[in-house]
N, C-alpha and C. Protein backbone atom coordinates (compact mmCIF):
# COMPACT_ATOMS: atom_id res chain seq x y z
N UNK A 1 2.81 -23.48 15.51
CA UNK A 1 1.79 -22.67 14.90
C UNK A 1 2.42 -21.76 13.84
N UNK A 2 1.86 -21.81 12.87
CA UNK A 2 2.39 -20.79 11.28
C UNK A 2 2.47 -19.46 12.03
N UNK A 3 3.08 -18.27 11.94
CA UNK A 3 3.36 -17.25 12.48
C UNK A 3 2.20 -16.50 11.53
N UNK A 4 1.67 -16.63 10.31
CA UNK A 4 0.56 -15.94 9.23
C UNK A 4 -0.73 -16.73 9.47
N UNK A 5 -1.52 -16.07 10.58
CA UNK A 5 -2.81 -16.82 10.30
C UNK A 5 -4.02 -15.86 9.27
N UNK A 6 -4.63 -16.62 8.50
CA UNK A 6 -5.55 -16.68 7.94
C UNK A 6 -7.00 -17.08 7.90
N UNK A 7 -8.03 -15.85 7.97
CA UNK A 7 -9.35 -16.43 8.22
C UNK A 7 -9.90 -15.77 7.03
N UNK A 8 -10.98 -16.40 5.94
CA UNK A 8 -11.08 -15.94 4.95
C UNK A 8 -13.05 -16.26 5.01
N UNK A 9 -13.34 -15.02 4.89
CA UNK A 9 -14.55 -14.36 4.66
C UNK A 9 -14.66 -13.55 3.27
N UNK A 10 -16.16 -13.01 2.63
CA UNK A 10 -16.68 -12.34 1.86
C UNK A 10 -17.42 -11.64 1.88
N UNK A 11 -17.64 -10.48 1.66
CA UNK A 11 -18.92 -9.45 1.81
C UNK A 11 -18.97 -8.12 0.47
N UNK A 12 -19.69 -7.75 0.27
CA UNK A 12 -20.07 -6.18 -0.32
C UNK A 12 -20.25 -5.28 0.27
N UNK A 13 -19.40 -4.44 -0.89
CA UNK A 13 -19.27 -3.13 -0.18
C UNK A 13 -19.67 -1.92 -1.11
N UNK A 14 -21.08 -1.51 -1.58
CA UNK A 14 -21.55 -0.19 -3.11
C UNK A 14 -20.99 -1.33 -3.92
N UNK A 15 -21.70 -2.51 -4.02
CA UNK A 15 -21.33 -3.46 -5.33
C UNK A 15 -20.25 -4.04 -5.14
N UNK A 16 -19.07 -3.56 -4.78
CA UNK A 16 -17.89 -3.98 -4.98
C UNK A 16 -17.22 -5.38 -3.89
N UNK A 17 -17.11 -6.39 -4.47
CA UNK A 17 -16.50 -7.46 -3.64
C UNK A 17 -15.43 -7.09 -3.14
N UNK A 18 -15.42 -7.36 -1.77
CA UNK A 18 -14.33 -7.38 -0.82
C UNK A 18 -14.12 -8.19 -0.36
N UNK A 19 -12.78 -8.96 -0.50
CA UNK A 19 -12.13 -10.34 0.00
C UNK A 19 -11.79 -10.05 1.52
N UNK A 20 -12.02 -10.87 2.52
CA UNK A 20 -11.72 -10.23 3.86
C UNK A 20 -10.94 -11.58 4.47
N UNK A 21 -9.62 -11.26 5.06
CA UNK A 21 -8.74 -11.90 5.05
C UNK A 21 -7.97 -11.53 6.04
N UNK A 22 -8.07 -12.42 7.83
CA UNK A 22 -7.56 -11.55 8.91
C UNK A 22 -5.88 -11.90 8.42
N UNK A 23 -5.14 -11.28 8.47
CA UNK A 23 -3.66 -10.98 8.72
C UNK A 23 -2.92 -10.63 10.09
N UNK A 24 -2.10 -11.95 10.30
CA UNK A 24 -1.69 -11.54 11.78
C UNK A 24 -0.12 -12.28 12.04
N UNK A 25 0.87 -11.46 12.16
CA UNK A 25 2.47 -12.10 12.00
C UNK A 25 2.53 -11.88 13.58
N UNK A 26 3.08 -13.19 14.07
CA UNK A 26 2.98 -13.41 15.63
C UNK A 26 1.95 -13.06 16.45
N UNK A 27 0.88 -13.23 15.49
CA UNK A 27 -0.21 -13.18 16.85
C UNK A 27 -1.04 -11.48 16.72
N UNK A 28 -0.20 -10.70 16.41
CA UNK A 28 -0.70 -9.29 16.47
C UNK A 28 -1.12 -8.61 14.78
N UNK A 29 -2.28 -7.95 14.48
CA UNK A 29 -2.45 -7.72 13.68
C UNK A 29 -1.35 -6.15 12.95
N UNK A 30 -1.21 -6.87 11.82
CA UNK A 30 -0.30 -5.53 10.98
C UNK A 30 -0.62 -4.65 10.72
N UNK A 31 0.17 -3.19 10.96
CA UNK A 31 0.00 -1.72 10.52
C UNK A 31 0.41 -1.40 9.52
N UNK A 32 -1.03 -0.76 8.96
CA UNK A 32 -0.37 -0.13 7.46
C UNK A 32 -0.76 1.52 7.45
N UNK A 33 0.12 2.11 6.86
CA UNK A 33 -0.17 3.19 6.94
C UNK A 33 -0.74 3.90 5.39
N UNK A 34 -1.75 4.42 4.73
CA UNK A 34 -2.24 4.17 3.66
C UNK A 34 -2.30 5.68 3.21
N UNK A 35 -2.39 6.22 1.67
CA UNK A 35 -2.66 7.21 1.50
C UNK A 35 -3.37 7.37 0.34
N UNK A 36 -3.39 8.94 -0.52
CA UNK A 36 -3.20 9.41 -1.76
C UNK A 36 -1.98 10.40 -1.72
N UNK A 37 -1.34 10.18 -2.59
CA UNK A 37 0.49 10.89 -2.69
C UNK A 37 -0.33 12.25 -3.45
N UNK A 38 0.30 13.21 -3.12
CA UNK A 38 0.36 14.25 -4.32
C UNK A 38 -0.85 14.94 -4.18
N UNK A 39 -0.90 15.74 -5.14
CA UNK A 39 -2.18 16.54 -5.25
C UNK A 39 -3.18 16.13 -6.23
N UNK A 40 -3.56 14.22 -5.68
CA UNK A 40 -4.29 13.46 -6.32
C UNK A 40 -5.64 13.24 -4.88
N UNK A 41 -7.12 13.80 -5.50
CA UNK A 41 -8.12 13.69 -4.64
C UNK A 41 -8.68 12.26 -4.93
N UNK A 42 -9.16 11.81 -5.29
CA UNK A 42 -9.37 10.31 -5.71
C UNK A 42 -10.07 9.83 -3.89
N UNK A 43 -10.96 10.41 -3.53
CA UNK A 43 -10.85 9.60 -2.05
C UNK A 43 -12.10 8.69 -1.95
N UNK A 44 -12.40 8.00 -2.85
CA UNK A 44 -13.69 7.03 -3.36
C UNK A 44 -12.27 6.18 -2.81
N UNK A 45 -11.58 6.13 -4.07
CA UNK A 45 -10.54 4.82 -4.04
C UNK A 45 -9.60 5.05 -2.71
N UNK A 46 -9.50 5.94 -2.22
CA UNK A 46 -8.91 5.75 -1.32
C UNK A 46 -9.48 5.16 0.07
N UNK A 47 -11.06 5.33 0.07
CA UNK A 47 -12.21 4.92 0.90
C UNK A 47 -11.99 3.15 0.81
N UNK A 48 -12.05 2.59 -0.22
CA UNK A 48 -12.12 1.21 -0.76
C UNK A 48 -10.77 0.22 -0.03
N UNK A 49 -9.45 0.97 -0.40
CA UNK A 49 -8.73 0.86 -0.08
C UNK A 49 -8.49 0.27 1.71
N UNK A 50 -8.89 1.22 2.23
CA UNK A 50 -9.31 1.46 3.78
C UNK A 50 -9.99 0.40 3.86
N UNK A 51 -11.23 0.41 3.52
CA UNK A 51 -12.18 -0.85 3.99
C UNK A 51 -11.94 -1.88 3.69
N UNK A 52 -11.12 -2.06 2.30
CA UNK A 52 -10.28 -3.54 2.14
C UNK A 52 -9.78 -4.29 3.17
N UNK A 53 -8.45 -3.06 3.28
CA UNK A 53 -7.62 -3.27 4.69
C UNK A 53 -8.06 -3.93 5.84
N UNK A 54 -9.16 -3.22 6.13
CA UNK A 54 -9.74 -3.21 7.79
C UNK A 54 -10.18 -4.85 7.37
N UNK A 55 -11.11 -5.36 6.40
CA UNK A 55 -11.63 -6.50 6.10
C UNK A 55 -10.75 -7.74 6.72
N UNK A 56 -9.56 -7.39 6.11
CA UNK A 56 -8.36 -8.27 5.95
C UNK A 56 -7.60 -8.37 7.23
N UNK A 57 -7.90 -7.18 7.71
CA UNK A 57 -7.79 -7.40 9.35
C UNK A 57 -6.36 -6.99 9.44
N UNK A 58 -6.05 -6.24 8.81
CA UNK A 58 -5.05 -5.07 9.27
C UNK A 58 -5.52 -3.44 10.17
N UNK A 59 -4.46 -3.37 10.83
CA UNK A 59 -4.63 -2.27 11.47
C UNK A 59 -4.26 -0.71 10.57
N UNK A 60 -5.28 -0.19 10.06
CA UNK A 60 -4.91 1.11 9.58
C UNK A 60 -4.75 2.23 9.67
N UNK A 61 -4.05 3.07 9.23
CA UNK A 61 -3.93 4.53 9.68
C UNK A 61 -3.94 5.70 8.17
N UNK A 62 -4.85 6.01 7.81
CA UNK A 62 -5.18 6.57 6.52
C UNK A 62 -4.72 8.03 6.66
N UNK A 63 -3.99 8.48 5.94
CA UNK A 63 -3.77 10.07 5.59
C UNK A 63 -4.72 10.55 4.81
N UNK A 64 -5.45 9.94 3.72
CA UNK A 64 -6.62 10.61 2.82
C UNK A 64 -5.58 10.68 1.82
N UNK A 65 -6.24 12.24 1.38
CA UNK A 65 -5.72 12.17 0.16
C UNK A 65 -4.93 13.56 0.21
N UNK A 66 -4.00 14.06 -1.18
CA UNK A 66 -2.91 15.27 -0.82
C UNK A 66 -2.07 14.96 -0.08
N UNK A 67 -1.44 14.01 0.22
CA UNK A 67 -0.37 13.36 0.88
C UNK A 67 0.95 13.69 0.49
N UNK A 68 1.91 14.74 1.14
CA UNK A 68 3.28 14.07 0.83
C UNK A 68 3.94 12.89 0.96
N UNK A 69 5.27 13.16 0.40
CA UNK A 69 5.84 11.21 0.78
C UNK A 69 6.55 11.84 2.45
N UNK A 70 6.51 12.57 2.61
CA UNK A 70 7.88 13.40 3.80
C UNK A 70 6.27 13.09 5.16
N UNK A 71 5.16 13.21 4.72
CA UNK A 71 3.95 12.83 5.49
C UNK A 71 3.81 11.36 5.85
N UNK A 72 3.91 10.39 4.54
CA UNK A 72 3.86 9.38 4.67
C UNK A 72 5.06 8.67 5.89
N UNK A 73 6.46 9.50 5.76
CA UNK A 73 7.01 8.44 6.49
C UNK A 73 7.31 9.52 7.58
N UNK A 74 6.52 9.97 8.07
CA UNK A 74 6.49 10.30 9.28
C UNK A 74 5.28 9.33 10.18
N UNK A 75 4.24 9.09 9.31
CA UNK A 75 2.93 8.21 10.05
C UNK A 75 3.51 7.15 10.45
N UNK A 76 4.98 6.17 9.06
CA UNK A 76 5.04 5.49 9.45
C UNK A 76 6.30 4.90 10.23
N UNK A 77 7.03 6.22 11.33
CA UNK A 77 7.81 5.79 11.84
C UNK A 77 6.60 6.86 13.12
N UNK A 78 5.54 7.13 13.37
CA UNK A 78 4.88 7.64 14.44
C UNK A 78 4.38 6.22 14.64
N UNK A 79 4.20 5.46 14.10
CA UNK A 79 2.90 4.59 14.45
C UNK A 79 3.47 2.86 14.05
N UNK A 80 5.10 3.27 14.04
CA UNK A 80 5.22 1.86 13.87
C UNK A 80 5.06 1.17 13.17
N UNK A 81 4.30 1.63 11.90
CA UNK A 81 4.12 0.60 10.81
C UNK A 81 4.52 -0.34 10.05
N UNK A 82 4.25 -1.49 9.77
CA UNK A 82 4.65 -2.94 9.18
C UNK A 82 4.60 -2.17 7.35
N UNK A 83 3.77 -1.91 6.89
CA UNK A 83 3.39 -1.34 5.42
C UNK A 83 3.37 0.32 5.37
N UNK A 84 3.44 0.47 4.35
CA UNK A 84 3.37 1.95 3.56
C UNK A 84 3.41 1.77 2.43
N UNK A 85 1.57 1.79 1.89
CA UNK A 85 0.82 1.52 1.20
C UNK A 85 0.17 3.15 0.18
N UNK A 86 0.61 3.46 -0.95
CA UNK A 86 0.45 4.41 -0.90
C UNK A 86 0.10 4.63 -2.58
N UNK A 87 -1.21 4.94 -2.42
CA UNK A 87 -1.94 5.34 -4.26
C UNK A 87 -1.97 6.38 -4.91
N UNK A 88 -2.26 5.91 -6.58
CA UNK A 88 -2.30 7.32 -6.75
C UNK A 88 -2.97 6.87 -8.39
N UNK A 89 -4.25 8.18 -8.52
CA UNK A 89 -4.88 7.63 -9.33
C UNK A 89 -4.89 8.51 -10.92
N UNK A 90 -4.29 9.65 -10.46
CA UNK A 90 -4.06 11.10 -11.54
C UNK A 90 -2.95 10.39 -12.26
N UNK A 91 -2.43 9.42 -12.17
CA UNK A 91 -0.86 8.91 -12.84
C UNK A 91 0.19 10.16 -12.68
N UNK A 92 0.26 10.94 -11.69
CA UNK A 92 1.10 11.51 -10.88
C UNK A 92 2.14 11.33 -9.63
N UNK A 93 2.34 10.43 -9.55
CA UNK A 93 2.60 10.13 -8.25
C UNK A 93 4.26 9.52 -8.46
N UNK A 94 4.74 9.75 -9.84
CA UNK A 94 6.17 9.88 -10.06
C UNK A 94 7.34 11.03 -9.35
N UNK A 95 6.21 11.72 -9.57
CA UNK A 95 6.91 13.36 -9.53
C UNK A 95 7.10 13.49 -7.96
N UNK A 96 6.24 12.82 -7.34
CA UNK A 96 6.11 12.91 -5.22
C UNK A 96 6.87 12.01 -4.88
N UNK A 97 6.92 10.56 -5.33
CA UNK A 97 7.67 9.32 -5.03
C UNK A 97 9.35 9.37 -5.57
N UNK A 98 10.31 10.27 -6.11
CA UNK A 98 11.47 10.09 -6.49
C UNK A 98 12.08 10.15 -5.42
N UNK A 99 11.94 10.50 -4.44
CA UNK A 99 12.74 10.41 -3.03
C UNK A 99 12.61 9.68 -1.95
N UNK A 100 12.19 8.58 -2.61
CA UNK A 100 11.61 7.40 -1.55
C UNK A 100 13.05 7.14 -1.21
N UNK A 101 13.92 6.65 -1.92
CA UNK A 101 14.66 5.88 -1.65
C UNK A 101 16.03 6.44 -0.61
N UNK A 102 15.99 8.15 -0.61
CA UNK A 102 16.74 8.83 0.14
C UNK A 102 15.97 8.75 1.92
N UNK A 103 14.60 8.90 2.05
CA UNK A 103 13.98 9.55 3.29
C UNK A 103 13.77 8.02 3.39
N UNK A 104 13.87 6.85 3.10
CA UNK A 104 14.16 5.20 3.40
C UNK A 104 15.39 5.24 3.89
N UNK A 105 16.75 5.63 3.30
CA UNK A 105 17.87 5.94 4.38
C UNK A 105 18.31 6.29 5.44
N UNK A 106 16.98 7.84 5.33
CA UNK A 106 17.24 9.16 6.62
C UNK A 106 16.91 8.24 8.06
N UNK A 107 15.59 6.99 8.39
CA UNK A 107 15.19 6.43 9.09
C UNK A 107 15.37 4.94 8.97
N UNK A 108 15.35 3.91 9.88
CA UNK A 108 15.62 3.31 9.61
C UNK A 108 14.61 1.96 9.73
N UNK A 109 14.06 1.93 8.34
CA UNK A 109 12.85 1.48 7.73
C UNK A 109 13.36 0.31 6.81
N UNK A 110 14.12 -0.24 7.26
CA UNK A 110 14.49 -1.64 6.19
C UNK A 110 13.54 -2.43 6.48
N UNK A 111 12.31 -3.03 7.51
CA UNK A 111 11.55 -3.77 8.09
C UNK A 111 10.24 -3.43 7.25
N UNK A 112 10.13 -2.38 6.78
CA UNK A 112 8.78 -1.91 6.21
C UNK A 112 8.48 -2.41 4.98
N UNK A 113 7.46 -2.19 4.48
CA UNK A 113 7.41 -3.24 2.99
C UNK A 113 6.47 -1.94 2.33
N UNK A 114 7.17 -1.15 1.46
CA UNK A 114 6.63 -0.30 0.69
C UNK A 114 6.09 -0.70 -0.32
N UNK A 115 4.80 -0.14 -0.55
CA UNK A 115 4.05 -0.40 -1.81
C UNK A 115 3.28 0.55 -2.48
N UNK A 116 3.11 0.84 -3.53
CA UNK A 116 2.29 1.56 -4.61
C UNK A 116 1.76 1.51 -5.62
N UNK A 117 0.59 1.72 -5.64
CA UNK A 117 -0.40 1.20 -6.84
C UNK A 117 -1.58 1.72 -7.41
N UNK A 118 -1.95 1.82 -8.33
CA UNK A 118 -2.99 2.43 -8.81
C UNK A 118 -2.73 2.75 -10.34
N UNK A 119 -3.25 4.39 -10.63
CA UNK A 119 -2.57 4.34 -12.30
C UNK A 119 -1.20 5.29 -11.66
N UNK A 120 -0.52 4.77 -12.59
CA UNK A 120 1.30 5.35 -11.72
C UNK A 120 2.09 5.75 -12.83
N UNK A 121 1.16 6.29 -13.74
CA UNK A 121 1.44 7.07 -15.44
C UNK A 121 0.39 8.12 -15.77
N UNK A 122 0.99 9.22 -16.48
CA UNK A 122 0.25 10.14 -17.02
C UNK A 122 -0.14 9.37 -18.28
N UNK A 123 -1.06 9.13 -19.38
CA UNK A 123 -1.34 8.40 -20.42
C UNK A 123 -1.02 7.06 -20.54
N UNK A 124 -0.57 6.90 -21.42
CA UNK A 124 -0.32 4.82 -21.62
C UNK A 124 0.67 4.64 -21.11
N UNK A 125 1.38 3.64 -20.40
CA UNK A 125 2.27 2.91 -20.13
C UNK A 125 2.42 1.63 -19.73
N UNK A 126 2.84 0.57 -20.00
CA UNK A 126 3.41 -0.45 -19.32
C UNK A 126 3.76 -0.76 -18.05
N UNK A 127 3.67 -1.81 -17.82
CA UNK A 127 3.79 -2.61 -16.33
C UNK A 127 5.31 -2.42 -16.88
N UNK A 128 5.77 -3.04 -17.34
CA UNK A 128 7.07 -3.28 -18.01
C UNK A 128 7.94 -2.07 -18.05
N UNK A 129 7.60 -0.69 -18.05
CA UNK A 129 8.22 0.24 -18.15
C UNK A 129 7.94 0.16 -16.69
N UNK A 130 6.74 0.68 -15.95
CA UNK A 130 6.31 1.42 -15.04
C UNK A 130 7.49 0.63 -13.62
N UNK A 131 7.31 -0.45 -13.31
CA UNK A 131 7.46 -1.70 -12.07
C UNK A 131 8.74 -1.08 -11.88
N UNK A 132 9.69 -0.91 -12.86
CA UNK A 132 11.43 -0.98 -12.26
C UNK A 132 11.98 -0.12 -12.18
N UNK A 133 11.02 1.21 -12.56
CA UNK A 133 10.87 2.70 -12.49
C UNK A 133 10.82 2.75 -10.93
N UNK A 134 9.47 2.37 -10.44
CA UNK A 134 9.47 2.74 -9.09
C UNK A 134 10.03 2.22 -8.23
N UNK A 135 10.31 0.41 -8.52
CA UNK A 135 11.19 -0.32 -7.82
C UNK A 135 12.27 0.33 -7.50
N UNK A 136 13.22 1.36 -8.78
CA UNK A 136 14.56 2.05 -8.51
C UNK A 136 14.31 3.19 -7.35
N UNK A 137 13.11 3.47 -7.54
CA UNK A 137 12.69 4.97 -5.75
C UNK A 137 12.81 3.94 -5.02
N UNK A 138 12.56 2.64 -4.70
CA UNK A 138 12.61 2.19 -3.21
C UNK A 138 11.65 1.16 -2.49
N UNK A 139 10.40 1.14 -3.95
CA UNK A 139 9.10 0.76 -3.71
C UNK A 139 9.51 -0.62 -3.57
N UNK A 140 9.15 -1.75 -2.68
CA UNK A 140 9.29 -2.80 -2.57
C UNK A 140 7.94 -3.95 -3.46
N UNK A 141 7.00 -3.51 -4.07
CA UNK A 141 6.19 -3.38 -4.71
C UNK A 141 5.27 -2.75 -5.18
N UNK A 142 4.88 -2.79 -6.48
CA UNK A 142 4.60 -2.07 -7.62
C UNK A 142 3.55 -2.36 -8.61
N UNK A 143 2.31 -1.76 -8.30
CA UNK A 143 0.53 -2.42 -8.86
C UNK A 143 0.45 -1.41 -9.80
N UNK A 144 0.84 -1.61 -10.78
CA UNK A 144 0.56 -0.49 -12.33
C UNK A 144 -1.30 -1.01 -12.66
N UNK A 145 -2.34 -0.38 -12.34
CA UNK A 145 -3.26 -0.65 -13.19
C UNK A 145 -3.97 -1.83 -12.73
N UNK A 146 -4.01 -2.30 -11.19
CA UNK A 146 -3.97 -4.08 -10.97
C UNK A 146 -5.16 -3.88 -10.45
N UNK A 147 -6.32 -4.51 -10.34
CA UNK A 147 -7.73 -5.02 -9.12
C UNK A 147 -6.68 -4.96 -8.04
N UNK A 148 -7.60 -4.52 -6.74
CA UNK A 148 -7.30 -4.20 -6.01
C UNK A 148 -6.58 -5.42 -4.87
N UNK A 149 -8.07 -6.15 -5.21
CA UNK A 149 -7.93 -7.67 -4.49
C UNK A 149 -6.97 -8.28 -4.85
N UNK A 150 -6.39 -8.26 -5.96
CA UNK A 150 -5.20 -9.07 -6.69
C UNK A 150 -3.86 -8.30 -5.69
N UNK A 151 -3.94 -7.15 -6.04
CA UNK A 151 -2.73 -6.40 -5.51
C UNK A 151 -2.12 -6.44 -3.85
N UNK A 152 -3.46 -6.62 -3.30
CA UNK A 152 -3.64 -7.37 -1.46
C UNK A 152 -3.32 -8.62 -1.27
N UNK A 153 -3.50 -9.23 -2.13
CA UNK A 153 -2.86 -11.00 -1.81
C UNK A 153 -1.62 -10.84 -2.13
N UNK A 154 -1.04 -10.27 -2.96
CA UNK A 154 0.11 -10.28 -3.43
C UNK A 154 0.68 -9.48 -2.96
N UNK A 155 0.48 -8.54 -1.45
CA UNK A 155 0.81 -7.90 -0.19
C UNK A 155 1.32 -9.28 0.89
N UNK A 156 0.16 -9.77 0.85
CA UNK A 156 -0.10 -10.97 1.86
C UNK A 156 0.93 -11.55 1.48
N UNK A 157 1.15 -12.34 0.47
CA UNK A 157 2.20 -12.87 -0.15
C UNK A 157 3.39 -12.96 -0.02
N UNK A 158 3.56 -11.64 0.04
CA UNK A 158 5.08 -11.01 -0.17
C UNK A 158 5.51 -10.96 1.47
N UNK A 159 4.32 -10.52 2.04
CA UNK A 159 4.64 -10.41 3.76
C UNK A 159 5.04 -12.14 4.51
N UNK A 160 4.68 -12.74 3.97
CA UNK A 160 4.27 -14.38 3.95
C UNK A 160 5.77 -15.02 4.07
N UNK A 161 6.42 -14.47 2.87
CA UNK A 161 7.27 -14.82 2.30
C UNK A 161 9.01 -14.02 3.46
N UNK A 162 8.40 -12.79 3.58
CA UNK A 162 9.38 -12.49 4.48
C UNK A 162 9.63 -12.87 5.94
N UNK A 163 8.44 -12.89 6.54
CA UNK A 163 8.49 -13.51 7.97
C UNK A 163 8.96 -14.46 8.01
């Protein structure tokens, strides 16, 4: 038996298509621990986010929004988490995320699959600039500007690929 099973459903959610996609590595469904970094309120998208998740049939644990990163990886060494999934929509979330890659040392989180996405620039920028910027904090992937749904398969993906 594939260790990634997949059951693929569709529904709406306030207009918005949600791909729903159970996720399950050995049998047990994956923890993600989800936020808004910084002193970014945005909690529409952070709402969306959540209900994505749950669709897809991950197990979640949402901080909201105003999130430190020193918050974030406390949820996700309280709760065990597979992901640490973490947005940000003010294109602020440079200035909170430069120490990923130290408090990824302090614990020992090599198993986790960090990710961040949303707008991840104050004004214009590039995927091309933005991706290897955050990749260098620690981020194991990096959604500059992406649909959401795009950015979740390419979670799936990446998780797919490591198991």
């Amino acid at each position: 038996m594939n260790p990634l099973q997949k059951i693929c459903v569709n529904y709406t959610f306030n207009n918005v298509k949600i791909e729903c996609k159970i996720i399950q590595i050995l049998g047990q469904s994956m923890k993600v621990v989800t936020g808004v970094v910084g002193n970014d309120i945005h909690v529409v998208a952070n709402r969306l986010i959540d209900i994505s998740l749950q669709a897809r049939g991950f197990e979640v644990f949402n901080l909201g929004v105003n999130t430190s990163l020193e918050e974030f990886i406390d949820a996700v060494v309280e709760t065990d988490a597979d992901i640490l999934l973490i947005s940000s929509l003010n294109g602020e979330a440079e200035g909170w995320c430069r120490d990923l890659q130290f408090l990824r040392s302090e614990y020992d989180l090599r198993d986790v699959v960090f990710v961040i996405g949303g707008n991840l620039a104050v004004g214009e920028a590039a995927q091309s600039d933005i991706v290897p910027k955050y990749k260098s904090y620690g981020f194991d992937l990096v959604f500059h500007q992406i649909d959401l749904n795009t950015g979740l398969d390419e979670i799936e993906r990446f998780v797919k690929e490591r198991a």
